[in-house]
Protein backbone atom coordinates (compact mmCIF):
# COMPACT_ATOMS: atom_id res chain seq x y z
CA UNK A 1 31.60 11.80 -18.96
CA UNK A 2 29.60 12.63 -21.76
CA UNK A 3 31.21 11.12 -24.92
CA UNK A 4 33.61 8.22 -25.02
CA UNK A 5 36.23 9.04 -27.78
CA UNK A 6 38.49 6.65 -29.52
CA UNK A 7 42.64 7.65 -30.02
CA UNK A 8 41.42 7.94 -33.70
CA UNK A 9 38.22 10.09 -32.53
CA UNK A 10 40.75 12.27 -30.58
CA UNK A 11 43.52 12.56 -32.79
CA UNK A 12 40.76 13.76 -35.80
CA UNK A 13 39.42 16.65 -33.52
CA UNK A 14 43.19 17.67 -32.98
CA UNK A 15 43.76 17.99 -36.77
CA UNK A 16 40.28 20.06 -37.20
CA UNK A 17 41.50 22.54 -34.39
CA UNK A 18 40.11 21.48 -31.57
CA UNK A 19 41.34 23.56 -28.42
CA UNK A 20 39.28 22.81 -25.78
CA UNK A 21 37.87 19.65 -24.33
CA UNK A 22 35.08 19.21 -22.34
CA UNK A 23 33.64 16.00 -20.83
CA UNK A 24 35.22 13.28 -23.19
CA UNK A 25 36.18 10.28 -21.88
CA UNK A 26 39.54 8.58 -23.72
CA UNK A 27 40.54 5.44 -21.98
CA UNK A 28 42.93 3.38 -24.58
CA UNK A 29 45.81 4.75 -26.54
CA UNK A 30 48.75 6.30 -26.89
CA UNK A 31 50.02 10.28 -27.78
CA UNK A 32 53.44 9.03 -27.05
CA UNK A 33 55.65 12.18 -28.44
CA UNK A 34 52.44 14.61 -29.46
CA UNK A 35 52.70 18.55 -28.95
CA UNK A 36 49.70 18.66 -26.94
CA UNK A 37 50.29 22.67 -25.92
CA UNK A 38 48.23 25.15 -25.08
CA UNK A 39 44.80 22.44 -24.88
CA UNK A 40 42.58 22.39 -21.99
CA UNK A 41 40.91 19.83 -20.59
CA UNK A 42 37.86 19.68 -18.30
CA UNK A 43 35.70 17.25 -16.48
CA UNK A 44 37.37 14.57 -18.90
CA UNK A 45 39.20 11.02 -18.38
CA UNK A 46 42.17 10.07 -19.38
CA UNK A 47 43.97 6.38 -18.96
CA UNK A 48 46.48 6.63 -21.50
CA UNK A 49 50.32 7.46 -22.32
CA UNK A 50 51.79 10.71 -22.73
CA UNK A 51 54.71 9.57 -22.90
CA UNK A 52 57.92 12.20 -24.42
CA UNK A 53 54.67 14.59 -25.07
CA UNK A 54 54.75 17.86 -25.03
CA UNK A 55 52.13 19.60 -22.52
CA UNK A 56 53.17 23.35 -22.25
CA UNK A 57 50.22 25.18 -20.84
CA UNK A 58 47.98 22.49 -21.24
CA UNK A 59 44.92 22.85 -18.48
CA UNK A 60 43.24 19.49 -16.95
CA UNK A 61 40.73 20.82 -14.63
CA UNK A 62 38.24 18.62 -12.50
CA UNK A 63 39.28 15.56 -14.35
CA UNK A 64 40.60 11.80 -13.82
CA UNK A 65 43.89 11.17 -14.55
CA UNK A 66 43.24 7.01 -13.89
CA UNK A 67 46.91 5.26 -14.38
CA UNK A 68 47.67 8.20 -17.10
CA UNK A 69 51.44 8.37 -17.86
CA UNK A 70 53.03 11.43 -18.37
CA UNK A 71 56.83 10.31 -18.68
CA UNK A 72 59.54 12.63 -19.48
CA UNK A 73 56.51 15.11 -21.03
CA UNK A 74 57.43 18.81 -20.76
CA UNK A 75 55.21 20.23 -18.34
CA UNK A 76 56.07 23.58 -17.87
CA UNK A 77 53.66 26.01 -17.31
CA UNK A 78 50.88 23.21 -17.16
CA UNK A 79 47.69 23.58 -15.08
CA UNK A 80 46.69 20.31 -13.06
CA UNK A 81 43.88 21.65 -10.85
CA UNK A 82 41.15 19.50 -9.30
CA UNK A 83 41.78 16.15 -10.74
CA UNK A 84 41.88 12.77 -9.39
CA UNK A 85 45.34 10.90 -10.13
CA UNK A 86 45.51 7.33 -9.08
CA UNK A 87 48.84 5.44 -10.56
CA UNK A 88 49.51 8.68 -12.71
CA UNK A 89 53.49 8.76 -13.42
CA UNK A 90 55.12 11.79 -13.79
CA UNK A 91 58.78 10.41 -13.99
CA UNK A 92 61.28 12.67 -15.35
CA UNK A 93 58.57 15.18 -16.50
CA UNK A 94 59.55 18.63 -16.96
CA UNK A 95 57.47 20.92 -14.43
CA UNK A 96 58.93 24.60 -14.57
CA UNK A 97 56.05 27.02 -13.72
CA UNK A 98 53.63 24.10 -13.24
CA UNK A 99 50.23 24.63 -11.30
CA UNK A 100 49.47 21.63 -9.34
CA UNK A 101 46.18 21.35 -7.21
CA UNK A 102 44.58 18.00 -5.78
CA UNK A 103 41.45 17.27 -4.93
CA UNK A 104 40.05 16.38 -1.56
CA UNK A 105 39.72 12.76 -1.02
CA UNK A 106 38.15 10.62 1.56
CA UNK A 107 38.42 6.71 2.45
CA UNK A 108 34.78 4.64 2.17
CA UNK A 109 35.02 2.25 5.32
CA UNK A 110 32.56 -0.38 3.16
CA UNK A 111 35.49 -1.09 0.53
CA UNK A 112 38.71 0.48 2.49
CA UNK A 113 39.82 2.49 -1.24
CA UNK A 114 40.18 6.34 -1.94
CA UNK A 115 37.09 7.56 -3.63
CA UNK A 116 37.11 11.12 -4.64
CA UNK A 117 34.91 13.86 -2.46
């Protein structure tokens, strides 16, 4: 990742306009309840909580998802292509129309965990 971003950081770009997102890492916070529509995402990671957010046509492409929960978020129409999810909860999410794509992954025999390809 190229930038580290606070919540604060994150939430300021929002209010400016901010759109698209490219290579920013957020790993503390919470955007419990935030209309988060219509954003794309790329090559960034996430380990925060969605939580009762609202994600409709929001794009997270080639990014890591690390422990990320989405619960009961509205999904639809959402584009998840490419991105490496490991303990990301999707309970009760709303997924109508979603796009969902994984990435390859392979299993290191040194350490015995999933790495991404």
């Amino acid at each position: 990742m190229d930038r580290d971003v606070t919540e604060t950081e994150f939430i300021n770009m929002l209010e400016k306009g901010q759109r698209v997102f490219n290579k920013i890492c957020v790993e503390q916070g919470a955007f419990k309840g935030v209309d988060l529509s219509g954003l794309t995402f790329e090559e960034c990671l996430f380990s925060v909580d969605f939580s009762d957010s609202k994600l409709e046509n929001t794009k997270f492409i080639n990014s890591n998802l690390k422990t990320c929960i989405f619960t009961d978020c509205i999904l639809n129409k959402a584009v998840f292509v490419g991105n490496y999810l490991d303990g990301t909860n999707f309970s009760g999410a709303k997924v109508e129309g979603i796009t969902f794509k994984t990435i390859p992954f392979m299993l290191t025999c040194s350490r015995s965990h999933i790495l991404p390809r």
